[in-house]
Protein backbone atom coordinates (compact mmCIF):
# COMPACT_ATOMS: atom_id res chain seq x y z
CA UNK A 1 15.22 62.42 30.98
CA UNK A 2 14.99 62.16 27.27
CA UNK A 3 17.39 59.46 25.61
CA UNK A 4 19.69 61.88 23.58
CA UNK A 5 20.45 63.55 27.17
CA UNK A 6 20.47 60.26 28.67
CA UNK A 7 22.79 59.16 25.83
CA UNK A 8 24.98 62.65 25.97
CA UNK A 9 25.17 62.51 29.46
CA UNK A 10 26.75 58.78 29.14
CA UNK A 11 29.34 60.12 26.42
CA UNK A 12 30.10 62.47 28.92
CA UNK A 13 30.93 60.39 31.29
CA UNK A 14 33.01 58.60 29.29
CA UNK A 15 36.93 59.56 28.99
CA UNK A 16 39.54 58.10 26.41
CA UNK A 17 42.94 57.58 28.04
CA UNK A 18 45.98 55.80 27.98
CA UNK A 19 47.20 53.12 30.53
CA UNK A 20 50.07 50.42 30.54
CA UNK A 21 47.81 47.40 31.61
CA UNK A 22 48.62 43.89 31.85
CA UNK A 23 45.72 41.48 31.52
CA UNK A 24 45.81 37.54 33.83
CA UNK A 25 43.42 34.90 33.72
CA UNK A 26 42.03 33.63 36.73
CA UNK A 27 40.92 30.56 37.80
CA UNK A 28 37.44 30.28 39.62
CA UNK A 29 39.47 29.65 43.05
CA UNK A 30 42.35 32.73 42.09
CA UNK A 31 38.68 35.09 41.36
CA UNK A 32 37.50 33.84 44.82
CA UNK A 33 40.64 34.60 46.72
CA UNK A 34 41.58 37.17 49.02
CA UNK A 35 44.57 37.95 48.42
CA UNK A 36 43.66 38.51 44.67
CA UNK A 37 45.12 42.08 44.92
CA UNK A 38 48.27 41.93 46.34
CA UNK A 39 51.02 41.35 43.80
CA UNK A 40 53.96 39.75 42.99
CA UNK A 41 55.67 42.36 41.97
CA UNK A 42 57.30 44.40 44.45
CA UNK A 43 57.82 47.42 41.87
CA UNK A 44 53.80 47.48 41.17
CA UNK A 45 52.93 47.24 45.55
CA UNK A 46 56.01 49.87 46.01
CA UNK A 47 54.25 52.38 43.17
CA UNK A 48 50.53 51.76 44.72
CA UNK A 49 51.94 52.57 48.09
CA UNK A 50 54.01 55.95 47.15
CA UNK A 51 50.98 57.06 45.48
CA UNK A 52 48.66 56.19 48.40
CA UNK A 53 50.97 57.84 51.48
CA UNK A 54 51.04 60.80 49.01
CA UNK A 55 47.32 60.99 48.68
CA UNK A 56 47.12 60.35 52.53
CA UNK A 57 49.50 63.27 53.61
CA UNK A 58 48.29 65.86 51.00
CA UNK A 59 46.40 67.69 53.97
CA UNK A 60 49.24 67.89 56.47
CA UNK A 61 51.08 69.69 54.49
CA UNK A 62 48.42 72.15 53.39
CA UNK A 63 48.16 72.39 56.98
CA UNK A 64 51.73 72.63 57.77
CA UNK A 65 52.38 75.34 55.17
CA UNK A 66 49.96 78.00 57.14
CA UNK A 67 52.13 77.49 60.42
CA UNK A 68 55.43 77.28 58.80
CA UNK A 69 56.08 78.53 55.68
CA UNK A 70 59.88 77.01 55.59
CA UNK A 71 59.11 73.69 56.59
CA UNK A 72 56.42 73.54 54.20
CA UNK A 73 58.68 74.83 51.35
CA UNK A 74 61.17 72.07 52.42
CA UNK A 75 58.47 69.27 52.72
CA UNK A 76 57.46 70.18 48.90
CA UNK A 77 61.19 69.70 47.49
CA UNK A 78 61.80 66.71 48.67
CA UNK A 79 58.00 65.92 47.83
CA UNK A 80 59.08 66.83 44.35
CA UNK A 81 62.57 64.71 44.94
CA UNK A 82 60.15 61.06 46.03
CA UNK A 83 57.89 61.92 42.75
CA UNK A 84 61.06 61.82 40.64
CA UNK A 85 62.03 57.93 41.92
CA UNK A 86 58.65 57.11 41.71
CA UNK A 87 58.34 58.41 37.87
CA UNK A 88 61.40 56.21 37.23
CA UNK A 89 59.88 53.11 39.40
CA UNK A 90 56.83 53.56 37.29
CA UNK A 91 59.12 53.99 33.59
CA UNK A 92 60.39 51.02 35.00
CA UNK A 93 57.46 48.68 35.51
CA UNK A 94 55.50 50.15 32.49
CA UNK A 95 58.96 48.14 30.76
CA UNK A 96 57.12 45.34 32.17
CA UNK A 97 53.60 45.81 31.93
CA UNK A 98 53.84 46.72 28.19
CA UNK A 99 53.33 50.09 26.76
CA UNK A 100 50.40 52.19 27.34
CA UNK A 101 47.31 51.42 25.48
CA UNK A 102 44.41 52.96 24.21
CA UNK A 103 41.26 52.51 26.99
CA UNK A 104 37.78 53.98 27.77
CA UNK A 105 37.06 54.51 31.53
CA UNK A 106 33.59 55.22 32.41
CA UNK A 107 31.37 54.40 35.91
CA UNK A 108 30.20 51.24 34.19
CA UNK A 109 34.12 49.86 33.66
CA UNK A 110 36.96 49.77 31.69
CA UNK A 111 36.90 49.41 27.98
CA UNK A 112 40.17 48.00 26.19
CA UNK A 113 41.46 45.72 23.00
CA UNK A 114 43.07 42.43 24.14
CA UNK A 115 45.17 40.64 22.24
CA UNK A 116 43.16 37.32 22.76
CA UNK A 117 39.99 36.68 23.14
CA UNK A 118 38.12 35.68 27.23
CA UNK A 119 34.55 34.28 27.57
CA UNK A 120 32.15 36.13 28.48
CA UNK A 121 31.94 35.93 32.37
CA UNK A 122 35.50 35.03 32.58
CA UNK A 123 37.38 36.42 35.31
CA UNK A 124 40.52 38.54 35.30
CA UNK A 125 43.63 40.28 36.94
CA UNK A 126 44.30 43.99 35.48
CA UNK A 127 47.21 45.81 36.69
CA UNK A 128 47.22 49.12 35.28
CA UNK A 129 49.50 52.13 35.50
CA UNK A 130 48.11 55.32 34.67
CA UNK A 131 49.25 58.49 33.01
CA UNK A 132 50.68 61.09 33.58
CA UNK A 133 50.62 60.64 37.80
CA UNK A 134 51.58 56.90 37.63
CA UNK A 135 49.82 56.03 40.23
CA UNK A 136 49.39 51.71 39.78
CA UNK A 137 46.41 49.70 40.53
CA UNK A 138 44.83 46.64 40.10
CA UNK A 139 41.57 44.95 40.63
CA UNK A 140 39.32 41.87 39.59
CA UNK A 141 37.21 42.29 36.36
CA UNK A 142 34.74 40.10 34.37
CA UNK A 143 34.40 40.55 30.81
CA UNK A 144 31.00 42.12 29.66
CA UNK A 145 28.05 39.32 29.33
CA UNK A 146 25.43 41.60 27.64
CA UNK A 147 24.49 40.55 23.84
CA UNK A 148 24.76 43.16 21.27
CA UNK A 149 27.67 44.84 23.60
CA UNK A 150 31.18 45.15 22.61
CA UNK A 151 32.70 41.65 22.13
CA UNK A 152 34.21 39.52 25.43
CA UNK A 153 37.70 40.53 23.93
CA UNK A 154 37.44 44.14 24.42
CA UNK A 155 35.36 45.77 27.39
CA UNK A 156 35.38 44.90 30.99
CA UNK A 157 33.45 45.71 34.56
CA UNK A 158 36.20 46.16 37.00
CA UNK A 159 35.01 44.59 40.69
CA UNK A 160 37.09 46.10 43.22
CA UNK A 161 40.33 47.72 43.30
CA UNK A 162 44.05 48.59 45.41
């Protein structure tokens, strides 16, 4: 592969967003943890797990809806009526994450200004909730090593995620 495909095919990868994301040191034994990824906040686990028994019962009710059409339609509205409290869960713990922010996700990680600067190799918590589905996440990230590369302050490899 040539390297303006290679090069295009990276760009393409690449897509500009918008997240509320709050950014936490860690200290080498916090990075090391297990239990890294559960939170404090009961909001932020609440929002991860609406969004996840969502995902998870997507294909029952695509199911469902071939066998019985008014159960289905039922199913959807109050679907619809759990999506509303969890848009106003999420309005409510973007309040305290901050407002969303400029990023750049891509397969290599998440790029992002910071308000202060982290060492290269440091180790953080992100909690990020994105737009418009809300669904919230978090994971472990290290900020990028790699000379010539965008500065510590401002691009980061996420390690694993909720």
């Amino acid at each position: 592969m040539s390297t303006l495909d290679e090069e295009d095919r990276r760009e393409y990868y690449r897509i500009d967003d918008r997240i509320a994301l709050e950014i936490s040191p860690l200290s080498a034994a916090e990075a090391l943890g297990t239990d890294l990824l559960q939170d404090d906040s009961p909001l932020f686990n609440l929002l991860s797990e609406l969004h996840l028994s969502e995902f998870e019962s997507q294909h029952l009710l695509r199911q469902l809806s071939e066998k019985d059409r008014t159960l289905a339609a039922f199913l959807k509205a109050q679907n619809k009526r759990i999506d509303l409290l969890s848009a106003v869960l999420a309005q409510t713990l973007i309040g305290e994450i901050g407002a969303p922010q400029p990023v750049k996700l891509s397969e290599g990680g998440i790029e992002f200004n910071s308000p202060e600067p982290f060492e290269p190799g440091s180790r953080v918590a992100l909690k990020m909730v994105l737009m418009p589905g809300l669904p919230a996440c978090s994971c472990a990230a290290r900020s990028p090593i790699a000379p010539g590369g965008p500065t510590a302050a401002t691009s980061w490899a996420a390690n694993s995620s909720t």
